[in-house]
PDB file of N, CA and C in Angstrom:
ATOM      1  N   UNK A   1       0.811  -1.185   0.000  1.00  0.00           N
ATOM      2  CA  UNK A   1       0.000   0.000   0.000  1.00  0.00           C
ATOM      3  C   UNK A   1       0.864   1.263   0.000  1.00  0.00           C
ATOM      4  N   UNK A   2       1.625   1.116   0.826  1.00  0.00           N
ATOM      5  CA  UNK A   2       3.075   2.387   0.742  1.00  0.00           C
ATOM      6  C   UNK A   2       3.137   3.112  -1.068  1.00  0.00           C
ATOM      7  N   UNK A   3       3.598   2.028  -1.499  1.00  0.00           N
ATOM      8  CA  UNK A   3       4.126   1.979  -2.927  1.00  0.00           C
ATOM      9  C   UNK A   3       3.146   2.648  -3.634  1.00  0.00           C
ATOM     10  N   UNK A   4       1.855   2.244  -3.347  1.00  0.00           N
ATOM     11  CA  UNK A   4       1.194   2.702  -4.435  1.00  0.00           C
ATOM     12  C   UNK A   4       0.160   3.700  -3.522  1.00  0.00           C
ATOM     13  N   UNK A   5       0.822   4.446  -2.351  1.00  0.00           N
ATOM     14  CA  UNK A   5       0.449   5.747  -2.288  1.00  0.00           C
ATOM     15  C   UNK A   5       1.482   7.178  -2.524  1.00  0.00           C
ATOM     16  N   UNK A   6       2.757   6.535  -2.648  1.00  0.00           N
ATOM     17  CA  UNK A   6       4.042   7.204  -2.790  1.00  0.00           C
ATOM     18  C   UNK A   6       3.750   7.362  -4.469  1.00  0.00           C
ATOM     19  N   UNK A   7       3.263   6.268  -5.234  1.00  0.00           N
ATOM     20  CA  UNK A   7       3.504   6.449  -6.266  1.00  0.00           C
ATOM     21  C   UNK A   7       2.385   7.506  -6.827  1.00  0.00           C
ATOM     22  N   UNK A   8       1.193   7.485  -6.281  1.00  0.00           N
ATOM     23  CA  UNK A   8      -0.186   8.270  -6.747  1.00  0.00           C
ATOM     24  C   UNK A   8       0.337   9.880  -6.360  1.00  0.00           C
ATOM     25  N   UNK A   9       1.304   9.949  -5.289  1.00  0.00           N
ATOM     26  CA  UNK A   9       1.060  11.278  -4.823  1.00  0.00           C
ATOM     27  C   UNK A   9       2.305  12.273  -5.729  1.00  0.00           C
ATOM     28  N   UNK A  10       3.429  11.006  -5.996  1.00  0.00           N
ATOM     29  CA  UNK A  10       4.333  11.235  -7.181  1.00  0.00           C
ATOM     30  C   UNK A  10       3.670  11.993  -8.588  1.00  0.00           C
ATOM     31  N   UNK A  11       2.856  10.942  -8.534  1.00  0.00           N
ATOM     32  CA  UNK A  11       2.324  10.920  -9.964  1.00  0.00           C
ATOM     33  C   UNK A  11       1.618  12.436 -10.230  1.00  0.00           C
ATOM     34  N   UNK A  12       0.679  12.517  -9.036  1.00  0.00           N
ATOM     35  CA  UNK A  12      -0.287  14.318  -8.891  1.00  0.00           C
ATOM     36  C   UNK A  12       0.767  15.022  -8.237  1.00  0.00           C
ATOM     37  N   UNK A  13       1.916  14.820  -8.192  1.00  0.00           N
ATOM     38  CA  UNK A  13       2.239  16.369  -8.305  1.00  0.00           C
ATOM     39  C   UNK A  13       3.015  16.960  -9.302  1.00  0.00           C
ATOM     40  N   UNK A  14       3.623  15.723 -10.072  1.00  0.00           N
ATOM     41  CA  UNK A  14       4.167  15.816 -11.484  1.00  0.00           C
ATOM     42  C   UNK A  14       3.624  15.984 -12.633  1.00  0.00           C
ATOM     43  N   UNK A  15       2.393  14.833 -12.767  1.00  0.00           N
ATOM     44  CA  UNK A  15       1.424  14.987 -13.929  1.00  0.00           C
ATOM     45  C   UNK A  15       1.818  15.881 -14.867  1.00  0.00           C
ATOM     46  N   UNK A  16       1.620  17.434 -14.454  1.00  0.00           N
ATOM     47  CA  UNK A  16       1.657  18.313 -15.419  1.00  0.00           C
ATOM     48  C   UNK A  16       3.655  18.825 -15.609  1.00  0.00           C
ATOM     49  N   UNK A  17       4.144  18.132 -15.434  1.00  0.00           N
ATOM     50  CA  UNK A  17       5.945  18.390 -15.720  1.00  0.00           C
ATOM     51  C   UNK A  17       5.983  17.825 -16.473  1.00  0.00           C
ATOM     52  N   UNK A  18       7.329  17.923 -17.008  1.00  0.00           N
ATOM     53  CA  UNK A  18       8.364  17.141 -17.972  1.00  0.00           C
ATOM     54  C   UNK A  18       9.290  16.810 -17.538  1.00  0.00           C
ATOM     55  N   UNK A  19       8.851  15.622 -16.693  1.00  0.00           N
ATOM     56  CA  UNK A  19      10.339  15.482 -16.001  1.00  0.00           C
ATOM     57  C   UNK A  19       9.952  13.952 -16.270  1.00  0.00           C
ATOM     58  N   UNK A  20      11.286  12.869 -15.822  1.00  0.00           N
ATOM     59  CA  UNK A  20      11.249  11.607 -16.097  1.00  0.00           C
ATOM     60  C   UNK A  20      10.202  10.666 -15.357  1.00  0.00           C
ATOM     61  N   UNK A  21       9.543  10.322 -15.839  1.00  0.00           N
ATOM     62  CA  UNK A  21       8.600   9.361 -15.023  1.00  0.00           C
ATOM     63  C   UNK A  21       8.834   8.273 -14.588  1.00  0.00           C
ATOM     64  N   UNK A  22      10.243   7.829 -14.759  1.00  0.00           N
ATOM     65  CA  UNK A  22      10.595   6.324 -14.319  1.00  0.00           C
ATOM     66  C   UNK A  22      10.433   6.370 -13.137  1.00  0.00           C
ATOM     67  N   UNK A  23      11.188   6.849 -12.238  1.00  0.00           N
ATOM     68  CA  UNK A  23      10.681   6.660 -10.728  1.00  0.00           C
ATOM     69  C   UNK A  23       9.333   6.032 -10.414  1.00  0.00           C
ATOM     70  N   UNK A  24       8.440   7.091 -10.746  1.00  0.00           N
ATOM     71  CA  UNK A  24       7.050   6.979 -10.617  1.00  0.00           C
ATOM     72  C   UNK A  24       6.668   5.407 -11.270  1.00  0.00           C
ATOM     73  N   UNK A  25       7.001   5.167 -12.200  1.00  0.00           N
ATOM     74  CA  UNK A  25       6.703   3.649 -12.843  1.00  0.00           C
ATOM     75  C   UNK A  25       7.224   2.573 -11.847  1.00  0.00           C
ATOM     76  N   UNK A  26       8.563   3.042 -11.410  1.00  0.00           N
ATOM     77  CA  UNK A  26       9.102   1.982 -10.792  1.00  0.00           C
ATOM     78  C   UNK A  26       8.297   1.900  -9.303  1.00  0.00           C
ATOM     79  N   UNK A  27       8.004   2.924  -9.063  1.00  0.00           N
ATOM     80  CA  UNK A  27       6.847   2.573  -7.721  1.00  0.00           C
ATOM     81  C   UNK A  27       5.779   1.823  -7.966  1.00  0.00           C
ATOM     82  N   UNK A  28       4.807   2.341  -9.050  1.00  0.00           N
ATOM     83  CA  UNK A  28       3.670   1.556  -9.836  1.00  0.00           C
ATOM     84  C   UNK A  28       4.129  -0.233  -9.836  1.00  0.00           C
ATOM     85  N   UNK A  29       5.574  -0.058 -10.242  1.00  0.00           N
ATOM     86  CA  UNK A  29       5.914  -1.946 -10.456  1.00  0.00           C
ATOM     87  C   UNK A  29       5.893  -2.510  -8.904  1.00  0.00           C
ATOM     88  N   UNK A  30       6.779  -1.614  -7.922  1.00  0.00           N
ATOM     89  CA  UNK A  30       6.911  -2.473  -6.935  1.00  0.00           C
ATOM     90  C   UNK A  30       5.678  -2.747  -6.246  1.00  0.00           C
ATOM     91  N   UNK A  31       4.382  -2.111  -6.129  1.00  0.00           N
ATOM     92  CA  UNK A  31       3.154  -2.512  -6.102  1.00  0.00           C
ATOM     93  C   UNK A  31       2.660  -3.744  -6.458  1.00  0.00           C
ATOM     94  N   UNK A  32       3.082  -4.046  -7.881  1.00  0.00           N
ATOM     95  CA  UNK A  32       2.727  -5.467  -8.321  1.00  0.00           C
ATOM     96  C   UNK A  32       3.750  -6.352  -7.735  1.00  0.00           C
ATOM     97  N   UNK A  33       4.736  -5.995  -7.904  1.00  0.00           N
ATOM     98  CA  UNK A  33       5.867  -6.877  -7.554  1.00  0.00           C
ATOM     99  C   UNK A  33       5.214  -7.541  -5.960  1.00  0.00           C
ATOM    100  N   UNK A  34       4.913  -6.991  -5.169  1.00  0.00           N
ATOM    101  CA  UNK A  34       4.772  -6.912  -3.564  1.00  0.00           C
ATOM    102  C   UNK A  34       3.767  -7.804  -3.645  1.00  0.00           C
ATOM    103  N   UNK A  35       2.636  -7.413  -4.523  1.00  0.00           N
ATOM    104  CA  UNK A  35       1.093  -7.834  -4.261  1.00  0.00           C
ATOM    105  C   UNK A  35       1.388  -9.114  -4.906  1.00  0.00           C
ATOM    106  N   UNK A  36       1.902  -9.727  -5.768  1.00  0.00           N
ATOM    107  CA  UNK A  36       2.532 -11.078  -5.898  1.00  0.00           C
ATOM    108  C   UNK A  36       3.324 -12.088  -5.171  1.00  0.00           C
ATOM    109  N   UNK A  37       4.297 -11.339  -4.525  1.00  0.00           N
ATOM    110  CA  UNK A  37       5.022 -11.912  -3.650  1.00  0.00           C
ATOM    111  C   UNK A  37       4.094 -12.567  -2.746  1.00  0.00           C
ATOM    112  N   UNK A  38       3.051 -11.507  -1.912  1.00  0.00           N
ATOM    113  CA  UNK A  38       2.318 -11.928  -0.812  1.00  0.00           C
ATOM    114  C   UNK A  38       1.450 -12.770  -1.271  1.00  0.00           C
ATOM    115  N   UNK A  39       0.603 -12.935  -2.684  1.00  0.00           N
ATOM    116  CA  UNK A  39      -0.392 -13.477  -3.003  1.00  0.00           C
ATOM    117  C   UNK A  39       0.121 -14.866  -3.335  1.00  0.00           C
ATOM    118  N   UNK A  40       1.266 -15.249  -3.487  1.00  0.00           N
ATOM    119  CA  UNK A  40       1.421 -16.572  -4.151  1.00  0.00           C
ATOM    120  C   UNK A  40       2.320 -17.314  -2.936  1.00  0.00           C
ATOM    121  N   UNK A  41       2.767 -16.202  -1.712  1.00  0.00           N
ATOM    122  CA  UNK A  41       3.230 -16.594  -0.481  1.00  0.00           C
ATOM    123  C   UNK A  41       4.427 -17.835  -0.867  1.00  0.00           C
ATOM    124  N   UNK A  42       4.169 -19.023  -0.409  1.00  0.00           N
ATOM    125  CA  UNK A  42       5.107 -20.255  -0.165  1.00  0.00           C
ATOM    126  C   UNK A  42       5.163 -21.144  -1.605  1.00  0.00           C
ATOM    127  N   UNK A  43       3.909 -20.524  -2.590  1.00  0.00           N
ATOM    128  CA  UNK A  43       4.085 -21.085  -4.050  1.00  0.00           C
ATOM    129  C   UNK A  43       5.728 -21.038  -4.601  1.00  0.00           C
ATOM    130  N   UNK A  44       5.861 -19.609  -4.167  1.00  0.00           N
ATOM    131  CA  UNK A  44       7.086 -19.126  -4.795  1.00  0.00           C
ATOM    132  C   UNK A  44       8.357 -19.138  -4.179  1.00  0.00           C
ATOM    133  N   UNK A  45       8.963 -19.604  -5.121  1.00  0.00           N
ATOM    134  CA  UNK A  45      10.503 -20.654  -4.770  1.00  0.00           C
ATOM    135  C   UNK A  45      11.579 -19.027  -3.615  1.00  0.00           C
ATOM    136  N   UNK A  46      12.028 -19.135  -3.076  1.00  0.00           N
ATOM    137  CA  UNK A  46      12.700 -18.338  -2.508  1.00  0.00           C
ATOM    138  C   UNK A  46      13.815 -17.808  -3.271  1.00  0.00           C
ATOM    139  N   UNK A  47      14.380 -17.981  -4.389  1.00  0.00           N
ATOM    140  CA  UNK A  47      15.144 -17.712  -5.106  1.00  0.00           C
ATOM    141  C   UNK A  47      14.349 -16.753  -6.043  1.00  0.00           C
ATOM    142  N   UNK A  48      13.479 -16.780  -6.150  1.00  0.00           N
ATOM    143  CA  UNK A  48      12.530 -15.889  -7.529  1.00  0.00           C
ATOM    144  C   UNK A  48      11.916 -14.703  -6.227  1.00  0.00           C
ATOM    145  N   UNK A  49      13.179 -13.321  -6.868  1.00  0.00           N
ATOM    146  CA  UNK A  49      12.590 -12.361  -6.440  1.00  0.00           C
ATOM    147  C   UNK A  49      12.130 -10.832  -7.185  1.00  0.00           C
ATOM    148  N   UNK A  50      12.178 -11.200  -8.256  1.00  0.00           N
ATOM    149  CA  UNK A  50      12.472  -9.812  -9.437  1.00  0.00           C
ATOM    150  C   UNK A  50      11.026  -9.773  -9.977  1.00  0.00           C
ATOM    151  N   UNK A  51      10.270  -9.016 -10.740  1.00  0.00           N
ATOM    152  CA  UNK A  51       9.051  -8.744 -11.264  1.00  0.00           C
ATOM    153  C   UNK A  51       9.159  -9.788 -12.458  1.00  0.00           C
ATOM    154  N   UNK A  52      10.028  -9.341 -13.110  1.00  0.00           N
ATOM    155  CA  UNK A  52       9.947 -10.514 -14.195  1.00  0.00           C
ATOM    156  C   UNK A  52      10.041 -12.229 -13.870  1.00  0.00           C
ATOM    157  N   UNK A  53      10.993 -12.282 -13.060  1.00  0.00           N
ATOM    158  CA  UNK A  53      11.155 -13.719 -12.994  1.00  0.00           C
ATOM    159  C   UNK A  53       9.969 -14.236 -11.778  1.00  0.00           C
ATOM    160  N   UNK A  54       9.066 -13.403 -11.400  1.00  0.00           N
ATOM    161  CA  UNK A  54       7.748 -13.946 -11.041  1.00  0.00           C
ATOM    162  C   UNK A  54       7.356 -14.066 -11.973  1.00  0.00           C
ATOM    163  N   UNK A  55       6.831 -13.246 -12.449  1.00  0.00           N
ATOM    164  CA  UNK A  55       5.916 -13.357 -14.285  1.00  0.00           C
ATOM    165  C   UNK A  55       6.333 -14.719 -14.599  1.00  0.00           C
ATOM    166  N   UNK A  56       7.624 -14.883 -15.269  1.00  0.00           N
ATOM    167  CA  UNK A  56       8.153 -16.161 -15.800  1.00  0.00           C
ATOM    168  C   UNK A  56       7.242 -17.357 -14.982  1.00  0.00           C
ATOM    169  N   UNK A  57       7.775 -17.429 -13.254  1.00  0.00           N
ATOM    170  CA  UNK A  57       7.477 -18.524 -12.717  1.00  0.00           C
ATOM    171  C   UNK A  57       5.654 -18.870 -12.849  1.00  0.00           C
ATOM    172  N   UNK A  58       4.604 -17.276 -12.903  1.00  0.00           N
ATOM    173  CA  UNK A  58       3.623 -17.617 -12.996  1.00  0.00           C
ATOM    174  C   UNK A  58       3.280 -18.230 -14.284  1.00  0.00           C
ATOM    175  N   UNK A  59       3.658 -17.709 -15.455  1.00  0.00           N
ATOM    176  CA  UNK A  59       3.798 -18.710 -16.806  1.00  0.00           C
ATOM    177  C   UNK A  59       4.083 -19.603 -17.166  1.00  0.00           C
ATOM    178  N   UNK A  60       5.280 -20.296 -16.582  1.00  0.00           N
ATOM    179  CA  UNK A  60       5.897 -21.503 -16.595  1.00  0.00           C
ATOM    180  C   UNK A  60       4.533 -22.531 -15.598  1.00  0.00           C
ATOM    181  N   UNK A  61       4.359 -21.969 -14.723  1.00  0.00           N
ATOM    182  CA  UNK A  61       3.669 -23.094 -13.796  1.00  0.00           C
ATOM    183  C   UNK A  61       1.947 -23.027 -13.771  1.00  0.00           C
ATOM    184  N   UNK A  62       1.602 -22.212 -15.141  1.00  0.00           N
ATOM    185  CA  UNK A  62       0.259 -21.718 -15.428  1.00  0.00           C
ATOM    186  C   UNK A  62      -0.433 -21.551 -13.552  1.00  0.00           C
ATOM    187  N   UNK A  63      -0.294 -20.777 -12.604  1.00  0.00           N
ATOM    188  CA  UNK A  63      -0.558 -20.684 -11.342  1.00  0.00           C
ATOM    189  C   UNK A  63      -1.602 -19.390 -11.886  1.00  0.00           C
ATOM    190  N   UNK A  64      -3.366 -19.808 -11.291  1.00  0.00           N
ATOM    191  CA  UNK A  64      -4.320 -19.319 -11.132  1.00  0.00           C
ATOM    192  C   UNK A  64      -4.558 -18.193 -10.059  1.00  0.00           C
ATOM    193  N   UNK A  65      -4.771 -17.522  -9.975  1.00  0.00           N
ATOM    194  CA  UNK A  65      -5.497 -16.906 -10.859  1.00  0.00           C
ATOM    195  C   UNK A  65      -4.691 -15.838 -12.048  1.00  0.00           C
ATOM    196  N   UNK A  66      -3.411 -15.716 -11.136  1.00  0.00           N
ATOM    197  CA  UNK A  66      -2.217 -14.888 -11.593  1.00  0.00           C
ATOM    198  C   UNK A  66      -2.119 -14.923 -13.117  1.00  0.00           C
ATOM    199  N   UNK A  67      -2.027 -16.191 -13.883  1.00  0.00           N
ATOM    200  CA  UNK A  67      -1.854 -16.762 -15.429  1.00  0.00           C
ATOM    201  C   UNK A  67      -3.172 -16.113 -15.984  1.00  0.00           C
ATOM    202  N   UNK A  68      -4.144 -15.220 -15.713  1.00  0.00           N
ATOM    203  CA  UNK A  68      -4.903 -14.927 -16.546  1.00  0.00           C
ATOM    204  C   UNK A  68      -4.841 -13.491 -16.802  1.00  0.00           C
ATOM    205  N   UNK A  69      -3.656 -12.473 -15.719  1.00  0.00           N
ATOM    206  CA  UNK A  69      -3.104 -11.477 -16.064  1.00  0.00           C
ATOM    207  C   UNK A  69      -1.898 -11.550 -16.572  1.00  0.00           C
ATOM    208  N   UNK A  70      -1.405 -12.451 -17.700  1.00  0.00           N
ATOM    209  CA  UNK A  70      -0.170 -11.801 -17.934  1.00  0.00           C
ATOM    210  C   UNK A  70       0.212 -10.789 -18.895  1.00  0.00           C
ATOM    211  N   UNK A  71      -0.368 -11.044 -19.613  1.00  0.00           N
ATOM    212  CA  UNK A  71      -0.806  -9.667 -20.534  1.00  0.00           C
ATOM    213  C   UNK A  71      -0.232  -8.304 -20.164  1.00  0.00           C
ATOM    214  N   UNK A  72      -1.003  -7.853 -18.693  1.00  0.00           N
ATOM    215  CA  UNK A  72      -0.925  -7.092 -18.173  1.00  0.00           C
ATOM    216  C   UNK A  72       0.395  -6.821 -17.586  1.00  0.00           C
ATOM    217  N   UNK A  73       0.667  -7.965 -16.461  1.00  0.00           N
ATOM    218  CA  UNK A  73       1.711  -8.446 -15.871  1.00  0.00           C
ATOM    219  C   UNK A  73       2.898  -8.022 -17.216  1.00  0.00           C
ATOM    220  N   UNK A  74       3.089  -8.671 -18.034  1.00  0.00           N
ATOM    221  CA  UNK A  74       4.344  -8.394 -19.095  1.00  0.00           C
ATOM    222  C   UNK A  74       4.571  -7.011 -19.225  1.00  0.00           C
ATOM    223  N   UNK A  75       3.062  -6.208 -19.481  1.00  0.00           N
ATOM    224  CA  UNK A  75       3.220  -4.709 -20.349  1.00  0.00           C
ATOM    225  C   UNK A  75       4.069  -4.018 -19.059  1.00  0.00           C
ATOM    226  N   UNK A  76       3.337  -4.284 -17.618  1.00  0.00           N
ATOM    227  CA  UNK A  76       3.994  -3.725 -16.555  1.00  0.00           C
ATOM    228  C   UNK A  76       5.620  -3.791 -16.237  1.00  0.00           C
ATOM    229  N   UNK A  77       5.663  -5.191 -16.521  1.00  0.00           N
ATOM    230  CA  UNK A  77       7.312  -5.485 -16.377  1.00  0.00           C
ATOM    231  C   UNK A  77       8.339  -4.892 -17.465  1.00  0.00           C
ATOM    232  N   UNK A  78       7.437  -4.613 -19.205  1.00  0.00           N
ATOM    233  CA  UNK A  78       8.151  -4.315 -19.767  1.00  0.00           C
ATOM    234  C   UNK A  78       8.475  -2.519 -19.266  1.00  0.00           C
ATOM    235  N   UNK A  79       7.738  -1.633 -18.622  1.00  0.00           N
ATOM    236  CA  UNK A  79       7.612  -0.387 -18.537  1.00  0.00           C
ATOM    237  C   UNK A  79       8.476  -0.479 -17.686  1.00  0.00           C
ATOM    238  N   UNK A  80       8.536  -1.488 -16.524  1.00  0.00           N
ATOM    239  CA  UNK A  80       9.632  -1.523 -15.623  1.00  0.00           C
ATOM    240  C   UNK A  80      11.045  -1.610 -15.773  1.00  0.00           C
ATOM    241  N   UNK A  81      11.100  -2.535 -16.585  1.00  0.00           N
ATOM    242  CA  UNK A  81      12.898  -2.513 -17.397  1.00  0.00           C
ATOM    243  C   UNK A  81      13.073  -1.473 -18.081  1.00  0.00           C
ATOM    244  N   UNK A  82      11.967  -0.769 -18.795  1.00  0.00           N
ATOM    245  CA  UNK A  82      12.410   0.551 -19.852  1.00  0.00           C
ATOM    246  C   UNK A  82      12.458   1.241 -18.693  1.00  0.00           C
ATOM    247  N   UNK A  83      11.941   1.763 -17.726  1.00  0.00           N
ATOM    248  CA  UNK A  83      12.133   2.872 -16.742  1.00  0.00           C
ATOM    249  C   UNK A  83      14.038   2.277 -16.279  1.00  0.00           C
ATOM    250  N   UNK A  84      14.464   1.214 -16.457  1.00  0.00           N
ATOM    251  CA  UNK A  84      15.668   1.111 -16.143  1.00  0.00           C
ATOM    252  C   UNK A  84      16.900   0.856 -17.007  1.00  0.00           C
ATOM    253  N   UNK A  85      16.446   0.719 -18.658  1.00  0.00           N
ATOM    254  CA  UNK A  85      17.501   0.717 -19.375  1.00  0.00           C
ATOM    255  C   UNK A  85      17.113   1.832 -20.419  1.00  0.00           C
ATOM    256  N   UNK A  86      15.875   2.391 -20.432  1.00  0.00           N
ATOM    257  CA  UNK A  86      15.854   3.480 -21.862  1.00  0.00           C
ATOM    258  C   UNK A  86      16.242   4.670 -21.054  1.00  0.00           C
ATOM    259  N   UNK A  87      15.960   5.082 -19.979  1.00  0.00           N
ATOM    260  CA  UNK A  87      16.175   6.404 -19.779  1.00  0.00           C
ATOM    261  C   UNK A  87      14.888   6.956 -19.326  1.00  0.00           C
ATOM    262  N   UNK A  88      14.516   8.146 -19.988  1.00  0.00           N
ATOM    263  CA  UNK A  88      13.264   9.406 -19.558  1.00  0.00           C
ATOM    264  C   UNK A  88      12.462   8.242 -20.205  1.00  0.00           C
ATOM    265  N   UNK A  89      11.184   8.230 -19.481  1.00  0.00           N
ATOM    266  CA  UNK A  89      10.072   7.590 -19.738  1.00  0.00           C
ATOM    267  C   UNK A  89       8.847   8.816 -18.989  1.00  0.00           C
ATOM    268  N   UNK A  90       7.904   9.055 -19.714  1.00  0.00           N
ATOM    269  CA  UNK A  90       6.949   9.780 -20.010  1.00  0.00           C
ATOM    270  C   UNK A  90       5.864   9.951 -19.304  1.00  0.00           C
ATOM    271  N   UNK A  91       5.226  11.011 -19.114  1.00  0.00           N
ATOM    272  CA  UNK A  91       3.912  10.829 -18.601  1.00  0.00           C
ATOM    273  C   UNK A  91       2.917   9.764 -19.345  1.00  0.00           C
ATOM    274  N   UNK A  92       3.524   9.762 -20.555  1.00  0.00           N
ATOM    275  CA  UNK A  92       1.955   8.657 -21.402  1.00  0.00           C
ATOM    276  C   UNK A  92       2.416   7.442 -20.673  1.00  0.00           C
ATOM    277  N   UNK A  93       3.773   6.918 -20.838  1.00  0.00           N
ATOM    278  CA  UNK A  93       4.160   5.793 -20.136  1.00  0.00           C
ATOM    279  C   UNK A  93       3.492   5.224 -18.743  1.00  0.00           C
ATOM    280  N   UNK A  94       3.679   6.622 -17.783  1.00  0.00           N
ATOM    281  CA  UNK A  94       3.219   6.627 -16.251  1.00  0.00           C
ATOM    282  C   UNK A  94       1.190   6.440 -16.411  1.00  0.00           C
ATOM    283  N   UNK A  95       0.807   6.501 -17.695  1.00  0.00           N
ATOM    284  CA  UNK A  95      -0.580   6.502 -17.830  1.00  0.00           C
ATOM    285  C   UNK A  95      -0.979   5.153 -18.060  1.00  0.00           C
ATOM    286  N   UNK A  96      -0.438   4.811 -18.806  1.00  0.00           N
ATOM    287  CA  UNK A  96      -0.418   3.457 -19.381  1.00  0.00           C
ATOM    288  C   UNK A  96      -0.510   2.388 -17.887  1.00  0.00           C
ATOM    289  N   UNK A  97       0.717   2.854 -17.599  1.00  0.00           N
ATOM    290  CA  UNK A  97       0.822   1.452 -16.210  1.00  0.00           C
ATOM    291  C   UNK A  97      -0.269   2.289 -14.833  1.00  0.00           C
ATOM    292  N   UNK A  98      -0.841   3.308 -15.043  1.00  0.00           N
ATOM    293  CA  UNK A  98      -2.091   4.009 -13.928  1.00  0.00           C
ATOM    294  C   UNK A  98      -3.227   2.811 -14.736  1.00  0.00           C
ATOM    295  N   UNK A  99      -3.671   2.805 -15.898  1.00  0.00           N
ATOM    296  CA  UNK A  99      -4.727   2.833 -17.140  1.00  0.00           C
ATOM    297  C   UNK A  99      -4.971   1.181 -16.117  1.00  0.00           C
ATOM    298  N   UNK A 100      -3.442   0.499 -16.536  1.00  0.00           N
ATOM    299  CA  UNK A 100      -3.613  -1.540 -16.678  1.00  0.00           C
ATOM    300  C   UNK A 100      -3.602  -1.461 -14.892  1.00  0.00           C
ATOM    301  N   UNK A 101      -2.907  -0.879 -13.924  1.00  0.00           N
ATOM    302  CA  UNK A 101      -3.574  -1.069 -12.850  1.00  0.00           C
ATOM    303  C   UNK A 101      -4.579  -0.679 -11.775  1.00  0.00           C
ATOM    304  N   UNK A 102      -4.937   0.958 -12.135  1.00  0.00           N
ATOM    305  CA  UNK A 102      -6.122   1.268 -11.585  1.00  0.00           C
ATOM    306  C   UNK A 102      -7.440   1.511 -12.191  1.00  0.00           C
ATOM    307  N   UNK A 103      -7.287   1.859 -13.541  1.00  0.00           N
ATOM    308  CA  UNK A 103      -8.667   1.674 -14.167  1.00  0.00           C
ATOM    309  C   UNK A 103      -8.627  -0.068 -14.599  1.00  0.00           C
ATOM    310  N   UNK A 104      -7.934  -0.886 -15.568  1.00  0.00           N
ATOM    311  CA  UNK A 104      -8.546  -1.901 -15.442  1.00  0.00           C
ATOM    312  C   UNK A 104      -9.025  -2.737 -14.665  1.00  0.00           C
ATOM    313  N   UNK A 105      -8.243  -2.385 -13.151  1.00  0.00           N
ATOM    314  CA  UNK A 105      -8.305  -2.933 -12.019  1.00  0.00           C
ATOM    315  C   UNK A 105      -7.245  -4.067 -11.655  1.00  0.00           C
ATOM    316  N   UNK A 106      -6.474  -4.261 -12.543  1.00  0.00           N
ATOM    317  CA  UNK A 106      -5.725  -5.213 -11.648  1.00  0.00           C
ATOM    318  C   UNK A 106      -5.094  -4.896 -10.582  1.00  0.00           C
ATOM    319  N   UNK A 107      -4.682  -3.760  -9.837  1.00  0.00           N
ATOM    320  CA  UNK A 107      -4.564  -4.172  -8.354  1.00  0.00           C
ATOM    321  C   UNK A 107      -5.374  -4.595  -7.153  1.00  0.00           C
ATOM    322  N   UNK A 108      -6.786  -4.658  -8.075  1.00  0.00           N
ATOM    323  CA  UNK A 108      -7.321  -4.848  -7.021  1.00  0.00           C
ATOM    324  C   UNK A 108      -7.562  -6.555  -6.915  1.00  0.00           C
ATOM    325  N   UNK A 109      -7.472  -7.232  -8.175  1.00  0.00           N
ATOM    326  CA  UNK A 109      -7.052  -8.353  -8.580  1.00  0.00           C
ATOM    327  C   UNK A 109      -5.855  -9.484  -8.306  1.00  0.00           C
ATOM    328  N   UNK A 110      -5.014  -8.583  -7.732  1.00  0.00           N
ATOM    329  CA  UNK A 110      -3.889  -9.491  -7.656  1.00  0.00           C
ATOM    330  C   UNK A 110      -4.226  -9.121  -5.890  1.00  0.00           C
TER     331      UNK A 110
END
């Protein structure tokens, strides 16, 4: 819950800047990241701790209910690595990953 009130309050007071939005994304991820960890608890091998290599493990092991967001899950992880290897990432970017987890609802989902 931290994460994704640090990240909302990030998000409204920047919105209207031009400044890099990765931060802000990378809060948006650790939200999912967290809400996975806890949701799949003792499923998940103690060695698998990164956003992606959950994703992976939920794909690899088709694990319910998780395997019916990956879609989502991927677009998030991919915004997450670009917030860490492209550089400036965007307000549309920071919309996109608001759009797949608070309007479609998957946080409230996972």
């Amino acid at each position: 819950m931290e994460f994704l009130i640090s990240a909302n309050i990030l998000y409204d007071i920047h919105k209207n800047s031009f400044i890099d939005f990765a931060p802000i994304i990378i809060e948006y991820a650790k939200v999912v990241e967290k809400r996975l960890i806890i949701g799949l608890g003792r499923r998940l091998p103690t060695n698998i701790k990164m956003l992606g290599e959950i994703i992976f493990y939920i794909q690899n092991n088709s694990i319910a209910p998780y395997n019916a967001y990956l879609r989502d899950l991927w677009s998030i992880n991919n915004l997450r690595k670009n917030s860490a290897h492209i550089g400036r990432l965007t307000k549309a970017d920071a919309d996109t990953m608001r759009n797949i987890l608070l309007v479609n609802g998957l946080v409230n989902r996972l």
